[in-house]
N, C-alpha and C. Protein backbone atom coordinates (compact mmCIF):
# COMPACT_ATOMS: atom_id res chain seq x y z
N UNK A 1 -8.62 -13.34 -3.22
CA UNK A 1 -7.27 -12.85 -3.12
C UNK A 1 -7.28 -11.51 -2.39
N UNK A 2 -6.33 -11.21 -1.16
CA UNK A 2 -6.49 -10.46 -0.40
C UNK A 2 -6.02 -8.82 -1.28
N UNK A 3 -6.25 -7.69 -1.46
CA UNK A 3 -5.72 -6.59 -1.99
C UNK A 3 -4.41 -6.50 -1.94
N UNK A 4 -3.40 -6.92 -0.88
CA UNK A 4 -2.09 -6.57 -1.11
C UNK A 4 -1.32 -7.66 -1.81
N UNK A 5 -2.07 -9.03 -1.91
CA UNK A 5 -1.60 -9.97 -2.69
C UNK A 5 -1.45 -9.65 -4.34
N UNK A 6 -3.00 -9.28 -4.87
CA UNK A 6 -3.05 -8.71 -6.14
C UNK A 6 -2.08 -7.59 -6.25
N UNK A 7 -1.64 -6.22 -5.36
CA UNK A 7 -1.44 -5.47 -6.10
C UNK A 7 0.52 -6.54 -6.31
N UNK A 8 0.71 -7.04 -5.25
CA UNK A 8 2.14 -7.48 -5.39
C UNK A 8 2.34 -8.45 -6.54
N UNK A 9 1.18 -8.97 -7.16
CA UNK A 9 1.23 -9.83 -8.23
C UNK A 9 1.88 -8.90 -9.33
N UNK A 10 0.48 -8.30 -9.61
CA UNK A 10 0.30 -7.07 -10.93
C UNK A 10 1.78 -6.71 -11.07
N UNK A 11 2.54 -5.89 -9.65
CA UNK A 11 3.82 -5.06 -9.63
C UNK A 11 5.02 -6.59 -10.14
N UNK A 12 4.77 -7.74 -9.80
CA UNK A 12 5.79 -8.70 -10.74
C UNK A 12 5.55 -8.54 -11.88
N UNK A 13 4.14 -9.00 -12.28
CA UNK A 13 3.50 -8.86 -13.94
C UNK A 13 4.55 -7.56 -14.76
N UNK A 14 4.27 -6.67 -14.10
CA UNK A 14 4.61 -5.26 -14.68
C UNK A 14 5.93 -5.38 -14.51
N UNK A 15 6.53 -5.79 -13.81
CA UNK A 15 8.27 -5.56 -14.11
C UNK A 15 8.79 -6.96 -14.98
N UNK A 16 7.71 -7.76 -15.04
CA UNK A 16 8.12 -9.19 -16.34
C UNK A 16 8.57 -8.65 -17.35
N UNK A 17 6.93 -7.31 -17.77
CA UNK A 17 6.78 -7.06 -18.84
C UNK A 17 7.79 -6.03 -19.34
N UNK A 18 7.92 -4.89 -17.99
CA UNK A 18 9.07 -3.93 -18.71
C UNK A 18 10.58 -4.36 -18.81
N UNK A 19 10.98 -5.56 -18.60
CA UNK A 19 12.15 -6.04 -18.67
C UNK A 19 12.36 -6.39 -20.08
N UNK A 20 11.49 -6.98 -20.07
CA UNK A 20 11.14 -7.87 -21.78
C UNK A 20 11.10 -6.16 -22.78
N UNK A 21 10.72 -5.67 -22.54
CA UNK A 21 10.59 -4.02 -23.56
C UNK A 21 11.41 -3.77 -23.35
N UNK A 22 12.48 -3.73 -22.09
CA UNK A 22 13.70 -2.92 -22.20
C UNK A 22 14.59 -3.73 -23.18
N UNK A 23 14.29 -5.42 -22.85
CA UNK A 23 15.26 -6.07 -23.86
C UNK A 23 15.05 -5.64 -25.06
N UNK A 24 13.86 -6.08 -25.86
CA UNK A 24 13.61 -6.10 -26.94
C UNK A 24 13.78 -3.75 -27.91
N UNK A 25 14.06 -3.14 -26.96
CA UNK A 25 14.33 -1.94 -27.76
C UNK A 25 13.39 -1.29 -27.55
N UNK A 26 12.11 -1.06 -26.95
CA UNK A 26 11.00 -0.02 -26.57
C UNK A 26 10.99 0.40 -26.08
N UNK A 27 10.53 1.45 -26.61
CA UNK A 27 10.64 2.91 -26.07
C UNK A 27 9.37 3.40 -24.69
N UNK A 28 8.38 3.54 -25.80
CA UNK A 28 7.11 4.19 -24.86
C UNK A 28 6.52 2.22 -24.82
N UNK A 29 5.72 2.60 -23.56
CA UNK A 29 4.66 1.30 -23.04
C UNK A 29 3.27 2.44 -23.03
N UNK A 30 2.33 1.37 -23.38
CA UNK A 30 0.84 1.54 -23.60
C UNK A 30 -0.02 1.03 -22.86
N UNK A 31 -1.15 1.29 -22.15
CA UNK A 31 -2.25 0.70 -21.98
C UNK A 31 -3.77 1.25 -22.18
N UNK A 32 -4.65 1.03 -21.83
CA UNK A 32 -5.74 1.29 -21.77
C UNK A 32 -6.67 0.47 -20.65
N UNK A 33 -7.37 1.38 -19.77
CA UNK A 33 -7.98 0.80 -18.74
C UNK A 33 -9.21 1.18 -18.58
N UNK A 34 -9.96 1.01 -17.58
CA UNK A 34 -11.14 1.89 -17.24
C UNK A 34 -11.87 2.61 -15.75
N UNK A 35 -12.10 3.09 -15.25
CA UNK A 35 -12.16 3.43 -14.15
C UNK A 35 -12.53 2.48 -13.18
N UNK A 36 -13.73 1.93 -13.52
CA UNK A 36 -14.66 0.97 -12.88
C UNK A 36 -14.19 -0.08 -12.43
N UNK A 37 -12.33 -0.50 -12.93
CA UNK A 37 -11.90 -1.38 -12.44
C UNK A 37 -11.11 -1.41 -11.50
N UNK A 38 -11.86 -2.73 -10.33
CA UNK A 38 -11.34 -1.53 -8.86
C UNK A 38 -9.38 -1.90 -8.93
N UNK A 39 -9.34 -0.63 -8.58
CA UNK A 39 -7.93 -0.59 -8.30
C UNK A 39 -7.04 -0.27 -9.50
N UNK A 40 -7.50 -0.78 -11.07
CA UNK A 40 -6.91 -0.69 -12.07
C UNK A 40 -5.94 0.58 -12.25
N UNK A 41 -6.89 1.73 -12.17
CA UNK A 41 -6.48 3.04 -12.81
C UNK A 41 -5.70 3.43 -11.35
N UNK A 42 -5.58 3.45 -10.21
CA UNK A 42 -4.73 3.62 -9.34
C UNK A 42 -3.14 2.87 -9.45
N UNK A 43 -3.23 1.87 -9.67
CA UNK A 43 -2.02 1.17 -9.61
C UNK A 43 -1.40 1.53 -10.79
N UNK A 44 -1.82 1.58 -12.19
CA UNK A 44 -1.08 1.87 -13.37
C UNK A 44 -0.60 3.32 -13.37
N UNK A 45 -1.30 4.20 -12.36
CA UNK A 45 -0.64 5.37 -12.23
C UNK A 45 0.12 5.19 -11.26
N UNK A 46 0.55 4.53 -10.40
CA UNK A 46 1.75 4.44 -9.21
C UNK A 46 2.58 3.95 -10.19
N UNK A 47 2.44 3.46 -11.49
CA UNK A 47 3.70 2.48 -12.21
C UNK A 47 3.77 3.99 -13.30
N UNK A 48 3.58 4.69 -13.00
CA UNK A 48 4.19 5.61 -13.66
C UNK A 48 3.21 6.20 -14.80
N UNK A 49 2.11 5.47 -15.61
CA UNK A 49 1.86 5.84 -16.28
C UNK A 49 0.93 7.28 -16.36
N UNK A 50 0.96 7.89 -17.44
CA UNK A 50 0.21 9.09 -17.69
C UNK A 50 -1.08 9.20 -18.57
N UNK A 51 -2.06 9.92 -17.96
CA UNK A 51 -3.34 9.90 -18.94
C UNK A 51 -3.06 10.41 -20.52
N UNK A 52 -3.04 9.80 -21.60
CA UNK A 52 -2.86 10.64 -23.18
C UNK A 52 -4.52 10.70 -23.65
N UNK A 53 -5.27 10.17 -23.39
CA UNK A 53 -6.46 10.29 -23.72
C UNK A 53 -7.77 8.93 -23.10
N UNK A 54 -8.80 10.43 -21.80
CA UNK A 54 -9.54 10.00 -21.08
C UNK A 54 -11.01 9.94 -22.15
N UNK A 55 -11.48 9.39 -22.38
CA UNK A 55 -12.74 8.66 -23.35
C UNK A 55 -14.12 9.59 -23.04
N UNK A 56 -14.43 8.79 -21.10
CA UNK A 56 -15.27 9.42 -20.93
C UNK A 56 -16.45 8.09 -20.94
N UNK A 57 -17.87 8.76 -21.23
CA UNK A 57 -18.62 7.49 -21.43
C UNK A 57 -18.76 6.36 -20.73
N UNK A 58 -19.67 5.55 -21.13
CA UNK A 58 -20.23 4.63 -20.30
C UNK A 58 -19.01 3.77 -20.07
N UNK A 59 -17.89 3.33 -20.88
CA UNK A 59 -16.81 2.73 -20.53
C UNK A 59 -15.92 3.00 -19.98
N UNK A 60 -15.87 4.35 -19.43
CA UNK A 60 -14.90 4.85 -18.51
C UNK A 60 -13.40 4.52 -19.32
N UNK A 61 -12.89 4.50 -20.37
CA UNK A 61 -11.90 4.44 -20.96
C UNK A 61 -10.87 5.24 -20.93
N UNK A 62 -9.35 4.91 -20.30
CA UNK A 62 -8.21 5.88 -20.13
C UNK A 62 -7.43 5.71 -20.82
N UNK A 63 -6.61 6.08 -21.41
CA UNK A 63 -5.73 5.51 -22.54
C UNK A 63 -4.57 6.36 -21.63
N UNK A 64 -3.38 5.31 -21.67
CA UNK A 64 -2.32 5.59 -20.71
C UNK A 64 -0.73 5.22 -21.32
N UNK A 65 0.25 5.91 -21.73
CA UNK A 65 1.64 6.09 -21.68
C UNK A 65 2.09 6.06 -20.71
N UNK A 66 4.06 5.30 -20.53
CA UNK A 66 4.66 5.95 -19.94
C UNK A 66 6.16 5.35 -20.72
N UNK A 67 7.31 6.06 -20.33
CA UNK A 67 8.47 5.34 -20.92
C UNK A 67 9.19 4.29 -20.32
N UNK A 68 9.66 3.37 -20.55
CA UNK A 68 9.90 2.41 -20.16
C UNK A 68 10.88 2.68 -19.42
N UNK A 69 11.93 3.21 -19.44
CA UNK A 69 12.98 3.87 -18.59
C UNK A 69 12.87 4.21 -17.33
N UNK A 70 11.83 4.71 -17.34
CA UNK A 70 11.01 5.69 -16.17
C UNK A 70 10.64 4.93 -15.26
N UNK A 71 11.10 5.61 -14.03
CA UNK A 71 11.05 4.95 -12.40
C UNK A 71 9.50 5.08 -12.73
N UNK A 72 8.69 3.77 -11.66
CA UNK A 72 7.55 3.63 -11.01
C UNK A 72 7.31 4.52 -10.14
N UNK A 73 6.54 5.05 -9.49
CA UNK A 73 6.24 5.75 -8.38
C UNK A 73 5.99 4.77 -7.06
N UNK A 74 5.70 5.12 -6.14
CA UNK A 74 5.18 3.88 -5.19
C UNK A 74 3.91 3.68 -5.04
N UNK A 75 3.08 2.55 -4.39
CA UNK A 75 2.26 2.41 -4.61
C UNK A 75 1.53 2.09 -3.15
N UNK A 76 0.72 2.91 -2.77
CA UNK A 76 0.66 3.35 -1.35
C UNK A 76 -0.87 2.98 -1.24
């Protein structure tokens, strides 16, 4: 799958999901990612999210907020 295919997937995935949270009443959205995954931690920060707690360690673990309300950034 070519890179701009995936990221245009993910960016449907991600607006499935924040539609469904906006329906259902949620507030903050969550994830957790890791560095090592290519592209991962780039794109979830173009969708807005913010680091709440970086791990570190062999798992490269980011733990990531953002509010559901909240415009995406673009993703360049």
């Amino acid at each position: 799958m070519k890179r701009i295919d995936a990221v245009a997937l993910g960016y449907v995935f991600f607006e499935l999901a924040t539609a469904f949270a906006k329906e259902k009443g949620y507030e903050m959205l969550y994830l957790h990612t890791h560095y090592f995954l290519p592209g991962g931690f780039l794109f979830w920060s173009a969708m807005g999210f913010a680091i709440t707690l970086d791990e570190g360690g062999v798992w490269q673990t980011v733990h990531m907020e953002r509010l559901v309300e909240q415009e995406a950034r673009s993703y360049a």
